[in-house]
C-alpha atoms as a PDB file:
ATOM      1  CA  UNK A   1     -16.655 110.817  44.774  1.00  0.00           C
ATOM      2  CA  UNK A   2     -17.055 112.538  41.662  1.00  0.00           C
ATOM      3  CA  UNK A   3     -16.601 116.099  43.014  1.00  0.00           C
ATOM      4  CA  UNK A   4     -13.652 114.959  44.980  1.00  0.00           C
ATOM      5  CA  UNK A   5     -11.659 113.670  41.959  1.00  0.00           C
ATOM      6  CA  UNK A   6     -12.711 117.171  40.225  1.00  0.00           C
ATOM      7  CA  UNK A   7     -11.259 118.983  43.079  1.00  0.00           C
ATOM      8  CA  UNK A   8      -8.289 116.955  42.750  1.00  0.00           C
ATOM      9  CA  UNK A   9      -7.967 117.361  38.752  1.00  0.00           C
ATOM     10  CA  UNK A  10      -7.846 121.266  39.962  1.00  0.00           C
ATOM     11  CA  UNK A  11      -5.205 120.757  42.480  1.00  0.00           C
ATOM     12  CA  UNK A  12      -3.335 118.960  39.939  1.00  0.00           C
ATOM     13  CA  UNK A  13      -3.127 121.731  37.302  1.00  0.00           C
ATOM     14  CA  UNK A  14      -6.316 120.542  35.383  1.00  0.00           C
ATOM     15  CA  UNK A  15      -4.072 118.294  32.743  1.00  0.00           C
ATOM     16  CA  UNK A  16      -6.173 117.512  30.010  1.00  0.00           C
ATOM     17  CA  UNK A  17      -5.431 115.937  26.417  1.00  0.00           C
ATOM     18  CA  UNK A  18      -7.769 114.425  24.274  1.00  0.00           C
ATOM     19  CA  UNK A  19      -6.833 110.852  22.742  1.00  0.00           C
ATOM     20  CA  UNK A  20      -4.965 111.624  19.002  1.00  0.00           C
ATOM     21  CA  UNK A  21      -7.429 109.657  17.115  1.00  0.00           C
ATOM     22  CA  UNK A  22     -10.309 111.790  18.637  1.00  0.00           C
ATOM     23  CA  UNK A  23      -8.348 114.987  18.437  1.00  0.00           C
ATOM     24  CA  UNK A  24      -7.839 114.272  14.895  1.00  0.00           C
ATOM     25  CA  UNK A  25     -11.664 113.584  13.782  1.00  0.00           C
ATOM     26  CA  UNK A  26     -12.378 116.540  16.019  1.00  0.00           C
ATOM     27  CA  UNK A  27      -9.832 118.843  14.441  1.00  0.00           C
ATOM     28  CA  UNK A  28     -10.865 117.827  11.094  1.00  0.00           C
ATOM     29  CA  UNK A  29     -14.521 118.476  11.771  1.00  0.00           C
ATOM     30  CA  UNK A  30     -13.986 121.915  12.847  1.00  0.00           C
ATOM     31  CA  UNK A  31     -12.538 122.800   9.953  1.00  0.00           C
ATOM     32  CA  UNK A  32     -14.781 121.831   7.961  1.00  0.00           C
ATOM     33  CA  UNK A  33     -17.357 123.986   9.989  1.00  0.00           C
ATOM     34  CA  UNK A  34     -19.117 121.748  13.030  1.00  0.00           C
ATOM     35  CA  UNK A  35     -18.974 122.418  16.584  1.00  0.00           C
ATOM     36  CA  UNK A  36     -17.382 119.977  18.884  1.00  0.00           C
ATOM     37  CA  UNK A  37     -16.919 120.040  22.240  1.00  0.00           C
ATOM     38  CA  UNK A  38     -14.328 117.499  24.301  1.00  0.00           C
ATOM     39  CA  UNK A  39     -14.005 118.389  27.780  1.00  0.00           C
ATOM     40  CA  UNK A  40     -16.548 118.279  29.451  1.00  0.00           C
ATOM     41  CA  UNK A  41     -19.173 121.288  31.751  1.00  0.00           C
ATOM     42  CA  UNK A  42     -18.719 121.194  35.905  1.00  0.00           C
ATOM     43  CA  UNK A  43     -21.945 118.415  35.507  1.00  0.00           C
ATOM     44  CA  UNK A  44     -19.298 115.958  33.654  1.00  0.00           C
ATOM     45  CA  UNK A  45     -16.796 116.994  36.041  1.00  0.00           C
ATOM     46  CA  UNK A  46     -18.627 116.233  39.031  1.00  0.00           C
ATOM     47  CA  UNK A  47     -20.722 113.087  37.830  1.00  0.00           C
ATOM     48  CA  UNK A  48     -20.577 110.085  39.328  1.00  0.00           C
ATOM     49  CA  UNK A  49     -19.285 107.549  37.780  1.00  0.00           C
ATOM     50  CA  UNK A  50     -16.966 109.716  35.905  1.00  0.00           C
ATOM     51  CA  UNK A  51     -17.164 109.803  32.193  1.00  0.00           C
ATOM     52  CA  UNK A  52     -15.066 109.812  29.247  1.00  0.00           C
ATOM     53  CA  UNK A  53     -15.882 113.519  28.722  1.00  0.00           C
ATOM     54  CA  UNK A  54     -13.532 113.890  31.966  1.00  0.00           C
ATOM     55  CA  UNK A  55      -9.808 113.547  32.062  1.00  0.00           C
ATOM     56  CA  UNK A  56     -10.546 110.785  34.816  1.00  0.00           C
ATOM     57  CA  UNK A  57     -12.893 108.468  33.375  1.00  0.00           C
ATOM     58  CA  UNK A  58     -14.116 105.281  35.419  1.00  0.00           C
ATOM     59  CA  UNK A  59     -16.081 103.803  32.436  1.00  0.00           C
ATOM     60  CA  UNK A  60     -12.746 103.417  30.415  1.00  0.00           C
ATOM     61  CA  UNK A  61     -12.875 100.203  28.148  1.00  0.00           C
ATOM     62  CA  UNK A  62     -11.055  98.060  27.627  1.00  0.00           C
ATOM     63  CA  UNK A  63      -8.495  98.979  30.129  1.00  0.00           C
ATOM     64  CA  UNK A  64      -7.755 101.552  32.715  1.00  0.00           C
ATOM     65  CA  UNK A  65      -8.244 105.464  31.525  1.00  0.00           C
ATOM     66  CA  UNK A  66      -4.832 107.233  31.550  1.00  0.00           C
ATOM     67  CA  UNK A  67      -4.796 110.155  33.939  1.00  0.00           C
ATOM     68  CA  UNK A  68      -5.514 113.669  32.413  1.00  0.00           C
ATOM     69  CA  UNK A  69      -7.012 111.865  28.711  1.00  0.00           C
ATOM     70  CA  UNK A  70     -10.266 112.758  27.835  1.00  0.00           C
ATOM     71  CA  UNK A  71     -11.911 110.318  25.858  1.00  0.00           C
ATOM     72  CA  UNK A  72     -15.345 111.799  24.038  1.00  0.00           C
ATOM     73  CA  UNK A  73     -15.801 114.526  21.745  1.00  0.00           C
ATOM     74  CA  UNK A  74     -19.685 115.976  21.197  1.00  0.00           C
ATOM     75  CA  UNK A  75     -21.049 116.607  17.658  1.00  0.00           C
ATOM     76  CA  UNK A  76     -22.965 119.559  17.281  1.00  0.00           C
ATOM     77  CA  UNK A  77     -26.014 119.750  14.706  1.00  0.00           C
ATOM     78  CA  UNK A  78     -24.888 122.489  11.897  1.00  0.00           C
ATOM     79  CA  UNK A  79     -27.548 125.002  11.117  1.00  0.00           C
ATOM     80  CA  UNK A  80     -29.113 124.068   7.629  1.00  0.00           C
ATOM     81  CA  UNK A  81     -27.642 126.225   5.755  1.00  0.00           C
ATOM     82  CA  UNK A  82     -24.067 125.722   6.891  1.00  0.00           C
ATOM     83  CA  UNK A  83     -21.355 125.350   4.011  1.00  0.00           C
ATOM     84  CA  UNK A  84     -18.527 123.361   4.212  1.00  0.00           C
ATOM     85  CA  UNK A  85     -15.093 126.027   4.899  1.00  0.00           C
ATOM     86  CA  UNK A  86     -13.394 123.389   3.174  1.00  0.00           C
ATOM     87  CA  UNK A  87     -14.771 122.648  -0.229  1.00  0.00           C
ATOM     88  CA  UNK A  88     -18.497 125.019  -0.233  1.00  0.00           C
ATOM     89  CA  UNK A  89     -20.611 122.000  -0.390  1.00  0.00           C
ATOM     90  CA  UNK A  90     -23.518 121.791   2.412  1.00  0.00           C
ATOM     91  CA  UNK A  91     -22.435 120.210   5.507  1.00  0.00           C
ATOM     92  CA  UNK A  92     -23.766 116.630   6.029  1.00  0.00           C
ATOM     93  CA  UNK A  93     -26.482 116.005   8.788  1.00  0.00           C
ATOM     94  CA  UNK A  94     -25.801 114.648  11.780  1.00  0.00           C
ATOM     95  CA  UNK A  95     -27.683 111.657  10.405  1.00  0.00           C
ATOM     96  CA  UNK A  96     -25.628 111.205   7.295  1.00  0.00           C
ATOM     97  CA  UNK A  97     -22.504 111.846   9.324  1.00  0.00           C
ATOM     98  CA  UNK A  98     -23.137 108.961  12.170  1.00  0.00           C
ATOM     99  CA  UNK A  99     -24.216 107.035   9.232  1.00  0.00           C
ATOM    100  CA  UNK A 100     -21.448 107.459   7.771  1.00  0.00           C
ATOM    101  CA  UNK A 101     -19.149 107.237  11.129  1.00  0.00           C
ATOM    102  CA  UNK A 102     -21.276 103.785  11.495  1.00  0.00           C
ATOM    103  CA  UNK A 103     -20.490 102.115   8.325  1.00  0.00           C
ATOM    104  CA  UNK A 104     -16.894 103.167   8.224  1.00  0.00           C
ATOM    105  CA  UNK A 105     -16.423 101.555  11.516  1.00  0.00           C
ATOM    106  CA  UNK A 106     -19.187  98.444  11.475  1.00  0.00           C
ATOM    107  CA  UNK A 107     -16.346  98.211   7.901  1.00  0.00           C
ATOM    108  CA  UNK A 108     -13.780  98.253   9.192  1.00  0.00           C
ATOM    109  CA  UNK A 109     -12.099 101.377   8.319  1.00  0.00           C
ATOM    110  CA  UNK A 110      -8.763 102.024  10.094  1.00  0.00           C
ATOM    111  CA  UNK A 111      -9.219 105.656  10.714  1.00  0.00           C
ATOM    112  CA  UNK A 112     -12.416 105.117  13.135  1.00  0.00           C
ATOM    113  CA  UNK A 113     -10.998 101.332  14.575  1.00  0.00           C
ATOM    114  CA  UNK A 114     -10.823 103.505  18.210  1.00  0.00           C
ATOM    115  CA  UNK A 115     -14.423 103.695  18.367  1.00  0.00           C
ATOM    116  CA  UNK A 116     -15.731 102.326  21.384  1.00  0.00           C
ATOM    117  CA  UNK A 117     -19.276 103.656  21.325  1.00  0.00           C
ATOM    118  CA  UNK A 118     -21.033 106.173  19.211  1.00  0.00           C
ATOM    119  CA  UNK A 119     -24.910 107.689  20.808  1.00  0.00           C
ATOM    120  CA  UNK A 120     -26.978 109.476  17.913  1.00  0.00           C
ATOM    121  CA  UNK A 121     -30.382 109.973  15.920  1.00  0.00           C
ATOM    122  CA  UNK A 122     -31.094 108.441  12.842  1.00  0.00           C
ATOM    123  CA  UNK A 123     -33.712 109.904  12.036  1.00  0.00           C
ATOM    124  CA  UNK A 124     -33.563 113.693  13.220  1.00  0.00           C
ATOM    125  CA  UNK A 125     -32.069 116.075  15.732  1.00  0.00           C
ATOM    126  CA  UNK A 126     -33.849 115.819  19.668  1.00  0.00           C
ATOM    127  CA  UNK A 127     -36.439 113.060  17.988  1.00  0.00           C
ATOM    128  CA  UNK A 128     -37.280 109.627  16.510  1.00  0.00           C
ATOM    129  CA  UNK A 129     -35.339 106.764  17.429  1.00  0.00           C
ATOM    130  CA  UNK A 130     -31.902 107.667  19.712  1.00  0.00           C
ATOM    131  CA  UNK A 131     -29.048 104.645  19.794  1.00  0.00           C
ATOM    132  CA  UNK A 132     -26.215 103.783  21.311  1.00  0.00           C
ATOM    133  CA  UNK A 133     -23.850 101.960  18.717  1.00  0.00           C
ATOM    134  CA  UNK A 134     -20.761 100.248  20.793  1.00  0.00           C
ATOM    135  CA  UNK A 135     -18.426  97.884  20.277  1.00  0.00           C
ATOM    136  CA  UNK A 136     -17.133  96.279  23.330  1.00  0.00           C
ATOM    137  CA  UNK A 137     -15.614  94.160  21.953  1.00  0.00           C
ATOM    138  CA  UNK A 138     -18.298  93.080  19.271  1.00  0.00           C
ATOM    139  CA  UNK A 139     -21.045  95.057  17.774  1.00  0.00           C
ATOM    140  CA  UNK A 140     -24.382  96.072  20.097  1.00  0.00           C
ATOM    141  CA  UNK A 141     -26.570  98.392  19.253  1.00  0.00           C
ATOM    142  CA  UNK A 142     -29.399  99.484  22.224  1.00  0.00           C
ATOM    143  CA  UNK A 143     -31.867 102.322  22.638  1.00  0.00           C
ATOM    144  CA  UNK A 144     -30.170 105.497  24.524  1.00  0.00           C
ATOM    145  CA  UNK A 145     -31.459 108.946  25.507  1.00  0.00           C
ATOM    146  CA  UNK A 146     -28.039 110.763  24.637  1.00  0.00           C
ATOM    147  CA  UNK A 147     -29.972 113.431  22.121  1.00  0.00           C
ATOM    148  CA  UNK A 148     -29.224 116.700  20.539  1.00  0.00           C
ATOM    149  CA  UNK A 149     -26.021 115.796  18.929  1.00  0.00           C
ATOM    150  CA  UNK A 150     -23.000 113.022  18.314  1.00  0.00           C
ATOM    151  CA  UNK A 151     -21.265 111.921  20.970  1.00  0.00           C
ATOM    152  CA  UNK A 152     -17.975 109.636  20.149  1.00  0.00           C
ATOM    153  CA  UNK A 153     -16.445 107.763  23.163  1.00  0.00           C
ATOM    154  CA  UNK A 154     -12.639 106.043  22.144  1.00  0.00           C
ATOM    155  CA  UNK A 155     -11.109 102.934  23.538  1.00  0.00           C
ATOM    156  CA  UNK A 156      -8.070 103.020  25.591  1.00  0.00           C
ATOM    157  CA  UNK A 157      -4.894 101.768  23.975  1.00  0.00           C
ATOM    158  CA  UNK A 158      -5.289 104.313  21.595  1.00  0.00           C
ATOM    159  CA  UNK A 159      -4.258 107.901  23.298  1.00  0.00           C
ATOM    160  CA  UNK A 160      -1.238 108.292  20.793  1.00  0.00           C
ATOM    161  CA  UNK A 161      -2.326 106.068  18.110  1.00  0.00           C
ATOM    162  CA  UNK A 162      -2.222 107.805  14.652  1.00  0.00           C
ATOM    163  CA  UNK A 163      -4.600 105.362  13.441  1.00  0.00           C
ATOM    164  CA  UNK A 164      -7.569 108.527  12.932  1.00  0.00           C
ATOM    165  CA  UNK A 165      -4.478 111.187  10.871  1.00  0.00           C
ATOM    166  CA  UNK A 166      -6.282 111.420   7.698  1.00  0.00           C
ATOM    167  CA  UNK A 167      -9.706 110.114   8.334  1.00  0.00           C
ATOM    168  CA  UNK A 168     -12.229 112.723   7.201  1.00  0.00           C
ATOM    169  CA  UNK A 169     -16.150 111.262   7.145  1.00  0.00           C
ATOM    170  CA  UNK A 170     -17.678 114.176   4.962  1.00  0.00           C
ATOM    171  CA  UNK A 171     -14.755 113.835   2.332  1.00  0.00           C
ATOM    172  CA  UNK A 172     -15.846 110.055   2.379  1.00  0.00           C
ATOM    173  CA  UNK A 173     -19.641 111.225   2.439  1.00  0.00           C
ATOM    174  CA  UNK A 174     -18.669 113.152  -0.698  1.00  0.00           C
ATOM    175  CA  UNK A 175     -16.647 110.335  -2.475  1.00  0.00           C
ATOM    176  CA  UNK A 176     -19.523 107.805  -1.815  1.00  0.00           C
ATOM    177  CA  UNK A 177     -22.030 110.425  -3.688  1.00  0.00           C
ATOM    178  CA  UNK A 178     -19.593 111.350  -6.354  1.00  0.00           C
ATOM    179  CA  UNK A 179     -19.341 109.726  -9.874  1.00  0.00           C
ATOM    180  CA  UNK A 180     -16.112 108.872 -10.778  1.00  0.00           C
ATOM    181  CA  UNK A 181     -16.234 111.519 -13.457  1.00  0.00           C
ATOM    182  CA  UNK A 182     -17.323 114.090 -10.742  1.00  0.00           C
ATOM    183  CA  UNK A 183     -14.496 113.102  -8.252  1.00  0.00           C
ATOM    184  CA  UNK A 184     -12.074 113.080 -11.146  1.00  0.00           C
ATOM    185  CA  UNK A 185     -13.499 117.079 -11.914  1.00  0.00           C
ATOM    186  CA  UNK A 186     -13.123 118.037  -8.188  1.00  0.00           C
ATOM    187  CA  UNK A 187      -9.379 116.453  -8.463  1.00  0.00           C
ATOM    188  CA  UNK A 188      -8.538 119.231 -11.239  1.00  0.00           C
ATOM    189  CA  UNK A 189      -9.981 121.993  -9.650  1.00  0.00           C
ATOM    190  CA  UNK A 190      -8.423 121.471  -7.016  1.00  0.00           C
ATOM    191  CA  UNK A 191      -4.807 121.304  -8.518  1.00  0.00           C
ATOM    192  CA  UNK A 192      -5.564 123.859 -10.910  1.00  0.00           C
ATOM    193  CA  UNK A 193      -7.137 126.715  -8.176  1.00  0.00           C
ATOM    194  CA  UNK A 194      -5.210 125.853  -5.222  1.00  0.00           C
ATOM    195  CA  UNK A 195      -1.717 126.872  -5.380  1.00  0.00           C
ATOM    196  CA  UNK A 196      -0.686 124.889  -2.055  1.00  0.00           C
ATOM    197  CA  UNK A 197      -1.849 121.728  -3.276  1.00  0.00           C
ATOM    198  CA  UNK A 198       0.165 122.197  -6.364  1.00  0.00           C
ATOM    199  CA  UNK A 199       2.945 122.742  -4.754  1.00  0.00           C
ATOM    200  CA  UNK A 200       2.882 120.079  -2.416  1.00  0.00           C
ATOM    201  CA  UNK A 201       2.269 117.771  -5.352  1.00  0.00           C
ATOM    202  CA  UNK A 202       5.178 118.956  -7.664  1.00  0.00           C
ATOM    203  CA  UNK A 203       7.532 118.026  -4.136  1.00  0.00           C
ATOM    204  CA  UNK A 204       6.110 114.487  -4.034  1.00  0.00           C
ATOM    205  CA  UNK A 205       8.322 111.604  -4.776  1.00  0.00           C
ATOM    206  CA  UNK A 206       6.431 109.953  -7.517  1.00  0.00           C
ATOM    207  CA  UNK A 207       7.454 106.055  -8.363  1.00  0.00           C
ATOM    208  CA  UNK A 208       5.171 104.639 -10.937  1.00  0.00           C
ATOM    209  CA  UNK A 209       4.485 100.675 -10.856  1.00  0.00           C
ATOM    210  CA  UNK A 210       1.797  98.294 -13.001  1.00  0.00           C
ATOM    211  CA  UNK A 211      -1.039  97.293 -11.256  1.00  0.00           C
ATOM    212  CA  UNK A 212      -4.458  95.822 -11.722  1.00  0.00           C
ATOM    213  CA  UNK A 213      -7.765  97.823 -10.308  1.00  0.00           C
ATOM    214  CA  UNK A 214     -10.705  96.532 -10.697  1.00  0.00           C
ATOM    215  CA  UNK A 215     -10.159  93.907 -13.540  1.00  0.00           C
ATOM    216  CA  UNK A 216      -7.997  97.189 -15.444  1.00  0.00           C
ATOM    217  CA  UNK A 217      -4.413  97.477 -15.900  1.00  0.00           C
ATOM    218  CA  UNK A 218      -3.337 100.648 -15.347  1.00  0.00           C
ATOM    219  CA  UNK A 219       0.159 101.030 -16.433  1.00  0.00           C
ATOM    220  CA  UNK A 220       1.679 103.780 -14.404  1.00  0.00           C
ATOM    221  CA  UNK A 221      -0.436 103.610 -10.547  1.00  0.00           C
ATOM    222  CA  UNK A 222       1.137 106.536  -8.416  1.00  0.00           C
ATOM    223  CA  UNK A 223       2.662 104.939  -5.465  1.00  0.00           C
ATOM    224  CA  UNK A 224       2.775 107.986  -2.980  1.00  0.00           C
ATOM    225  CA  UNK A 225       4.997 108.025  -0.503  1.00  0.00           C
ATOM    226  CA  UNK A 226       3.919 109.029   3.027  1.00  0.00           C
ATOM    227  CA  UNK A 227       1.393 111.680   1.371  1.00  0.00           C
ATOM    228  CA  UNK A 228      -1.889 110.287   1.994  1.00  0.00           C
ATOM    229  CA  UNK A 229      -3.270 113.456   3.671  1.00  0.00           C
ATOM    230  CA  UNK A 230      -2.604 115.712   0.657  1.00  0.00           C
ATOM    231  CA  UNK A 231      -4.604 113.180  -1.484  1.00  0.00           C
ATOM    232  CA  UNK A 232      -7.333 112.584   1.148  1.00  0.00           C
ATOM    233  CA  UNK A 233      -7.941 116.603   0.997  1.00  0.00           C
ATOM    234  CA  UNK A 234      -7.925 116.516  -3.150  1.00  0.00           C
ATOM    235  CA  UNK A 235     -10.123 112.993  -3.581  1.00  0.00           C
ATOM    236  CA  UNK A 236     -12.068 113.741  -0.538  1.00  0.00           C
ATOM    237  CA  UNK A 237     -11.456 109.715  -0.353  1.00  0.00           C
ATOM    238  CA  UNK A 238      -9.822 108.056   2.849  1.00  0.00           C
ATOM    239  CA  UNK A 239      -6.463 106.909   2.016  1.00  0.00           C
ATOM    240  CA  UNK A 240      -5.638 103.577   3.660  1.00  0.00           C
ATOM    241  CA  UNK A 241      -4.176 101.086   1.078  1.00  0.00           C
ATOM    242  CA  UNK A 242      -1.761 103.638  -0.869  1.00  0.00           C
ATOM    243  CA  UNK A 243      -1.302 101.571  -4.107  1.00  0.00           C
ATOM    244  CA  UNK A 244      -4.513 100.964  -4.223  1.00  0.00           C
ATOM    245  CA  UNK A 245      -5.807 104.669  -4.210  1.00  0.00           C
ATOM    246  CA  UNK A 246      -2.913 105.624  -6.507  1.00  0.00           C
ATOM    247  CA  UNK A 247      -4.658 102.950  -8.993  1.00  0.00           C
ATOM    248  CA  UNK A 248      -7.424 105.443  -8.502  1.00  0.00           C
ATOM    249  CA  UNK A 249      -5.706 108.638  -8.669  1.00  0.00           C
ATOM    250  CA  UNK A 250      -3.708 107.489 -11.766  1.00  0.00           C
ATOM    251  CA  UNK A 251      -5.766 108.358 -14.459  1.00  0.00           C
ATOM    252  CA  UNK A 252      -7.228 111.970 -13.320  1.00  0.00           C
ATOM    253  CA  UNK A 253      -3.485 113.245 -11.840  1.00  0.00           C
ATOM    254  CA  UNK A 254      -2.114 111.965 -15.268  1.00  0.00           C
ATOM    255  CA  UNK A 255      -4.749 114.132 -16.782  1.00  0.00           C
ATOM    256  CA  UNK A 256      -3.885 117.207 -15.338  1.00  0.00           C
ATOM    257  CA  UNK A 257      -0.188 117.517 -14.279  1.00  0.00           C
ATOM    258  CA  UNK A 258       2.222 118.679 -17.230  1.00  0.00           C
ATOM    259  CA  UNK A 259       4.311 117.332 -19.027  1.00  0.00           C
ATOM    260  CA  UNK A 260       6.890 119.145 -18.017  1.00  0.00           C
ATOM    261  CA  UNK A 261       5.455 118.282 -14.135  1.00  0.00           C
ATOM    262  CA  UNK A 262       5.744 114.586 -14.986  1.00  0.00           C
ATOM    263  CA  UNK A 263       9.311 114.150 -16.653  1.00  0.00           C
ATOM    264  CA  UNK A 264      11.020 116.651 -13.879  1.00  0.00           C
ATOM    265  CA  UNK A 265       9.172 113.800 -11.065  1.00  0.00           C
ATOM    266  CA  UNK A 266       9.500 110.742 -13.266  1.00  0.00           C
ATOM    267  CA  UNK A 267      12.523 108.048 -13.373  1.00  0.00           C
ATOM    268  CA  UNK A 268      14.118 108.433 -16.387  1.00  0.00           C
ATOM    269  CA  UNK A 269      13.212 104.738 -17.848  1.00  0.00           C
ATOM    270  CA  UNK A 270       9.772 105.729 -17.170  1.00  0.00           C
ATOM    271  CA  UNK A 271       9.507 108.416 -19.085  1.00  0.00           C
ATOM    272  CA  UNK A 272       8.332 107.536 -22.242  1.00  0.00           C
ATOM    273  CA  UNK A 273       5.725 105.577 -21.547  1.00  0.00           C
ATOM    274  CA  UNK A 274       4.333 107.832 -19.202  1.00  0.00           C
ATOM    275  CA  UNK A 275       4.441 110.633 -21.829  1.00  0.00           C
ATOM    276  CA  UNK A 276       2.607 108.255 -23.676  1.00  0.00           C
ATOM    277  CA  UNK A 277      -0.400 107.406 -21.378  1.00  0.00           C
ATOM    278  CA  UNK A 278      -0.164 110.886 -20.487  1.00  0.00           C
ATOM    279  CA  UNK A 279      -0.953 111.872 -24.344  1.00  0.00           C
ATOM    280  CA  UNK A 280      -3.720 109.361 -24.307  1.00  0.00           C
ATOM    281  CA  UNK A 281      -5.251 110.469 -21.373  1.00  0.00           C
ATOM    282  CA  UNK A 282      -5.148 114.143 -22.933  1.00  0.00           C
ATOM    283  CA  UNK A 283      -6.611 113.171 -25.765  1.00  0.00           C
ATOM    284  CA  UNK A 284      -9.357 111.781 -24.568  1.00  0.00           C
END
C-alpha cells in the first residue's frame, strides 16, 4: 500500500507543502544554523502506514491529513562548536532545545500549540533515555526508539495557521538565561549595530499607554502594533501578549532611542512626559 500511494504522489506531480506552523519553526531554525529535514527519504515514502514525514500521512491526528501536507520536520544535532548565524552565541543542544520545545508547549505557549508529538533524548545524542512526548489530546509521555535527532509531528487543523510566525525556541532559551540587565544590553546592541532593525523601529507606529508589570507602573508601555517579529529578533523573547512585552521593552527602548527618535514617533500630548522618563532613564 505504501509504495502504491508513493507511485501515485509521483503521478500526481509530487505536491508537497509543509504545515505553516512547522515551516515556520523550521525556517527559523535554519537560520539560526541547524539542519532540518521535512520530507521525507524513499523509506518514508514507501512505509506502511504512511507517516507524517509524507505528504499522505495515515497517522494524521486529530483529523484526516490534507493531501500533499507534510506534517514532521527532523532536528539535526549541531556539531559542538556551531555558532548561532543569528546572534554568535553557541547553538543550544538538542537537549536544551526539546527542553525547551517541551516546556513551551506542556505551557502553553501559542507558537508551539500545533504540537502533536515531539520524539527526543534528554540526556544525549543516540543514548540514555529516548521519549516520545504527545499530546493527543492530553499530555503522555512513553519510551520511543526515534534517536539521533528531534523529530516534531503537527496536528491537523493547523496547515495555514500562523499560530508558530514568530516563535523562536533558542531566542526564548536565551531570554530564560539572560538577566534582565543582560537582555536589556543585547536590546542596545542590537539597535545601535544593526542598521535594519533601526530602521524598522523608527517606521513603527508607537502609542504609549500606563500599565502595571509586575507590581510597577510604568508610565509610557510601548504598545506595538502588528510588529512582534521585529521585537522577538531584538529581545530574543516570544512575543504573544503585546502590551505586556511592551511593559518589558519600555524601559531599555526608552533608553536608547533619541530624543529626537521619540518626539518625531510620539503623540504630541505625550510628549513631555515621555521626554521626561526618557531623561530619567538616561540618567540613570
Amino acid at each position: 500500500m505504501g509504495r502504491s500511494d508513493y507511485q501515485r504522489w509521483i503521478d500526481r506531480g509530487r505536491p508537497f507543502r509543509l504545515m505553516a506552523p512547522a515551516r515556520d519553526l523550521r525556517d527559523v531554525l535554519r537560520r539560526h544554523g541547524y539542519t532540518v529535514y521535512d520530507i521525507g527519504n524513499e523509506a518514508h515514502m514507501v512505509h506502511e502506514p504512511p507517516e507524517d514525514h509524507t505528504p499522505y500521512s495515515e497517522t494524521a491526528y486529530p483529523g484526516r491529513s490534507v493531501y500533499g501536507v507534510g506534517y514532521a520536520i527532523d532536528i539535526m544535532p549541531p556539531k559542538t562548536s556551531a555558532r548561532s548565524k543569528v546572534d554568535g552565541l553557541p547553538l543550544p543542544s538538542l537537549q536544551q532545545l526539546g527542553a525547551q520545545l517541551l516546556a513551551d508547549r506542556n505551557g502553553g505557549v501559542s507558537g508551539i500549540r500545533w504540537l502533536k508529538y515531539m520524539n527526543w533524548e534528554p540526556e544525549r545524542n543516540n543514548g540514555g533515555l529516548c521519549y516520545q512526548e504527545s499530546w493527543r489530546p492530553t499530555y503522555r509521555r512513553r519510551s520511543s526508539s526515534d534517536r539521533g535527532h528531534i523529530h516534531l509531528s503537527g496536528l491537523t487543523g493547523y496547515e495555514t495557521s500562523t499560530i508558530g510566525s514568530g516563535y523562536d525556541p533558542v531566542a526564548r532559551i536565551r531570554g530564560d538565561d539572560m538577566s534582565e540587565a543582560e537582555i536589556i544590553a543585547a536590546v542596545r546592541k542590537a539597535i545601535t549595530t544593526d542598521r535594519a532593525i533601526r530602521e524598522e523601529l523608527s517606521r513603527l507606529p508607537w502609542a504609549f499607554k500606563p500599565a502595571d508589570h509586575g507590581g510597577k507602573t510604568t508610565a509610557h508601555a510601548i504598545v506595538l502594533n502588528g510588529h512582534t517579529r521585529t521585537l522577538t529578533a531584538i529581545a530574543g523573547r516570544d512575543l504573544v501578549d503585546e502590551q505586556q512585552v511592551a511593559a518589558d521593552l519600555a524601559p531599555a527602548l526608552l533608553a536608547v532611542l533619541t530624543p529626537q527618535a521619540i518626539a518625531a514617533a510620539v503623540p504630541a500630548e505625550f510628549a513631555g512626559q515621555v521626554a521626561d522618563e526618557l531623561a530619567a532613564r538616561l540618567a540613570s
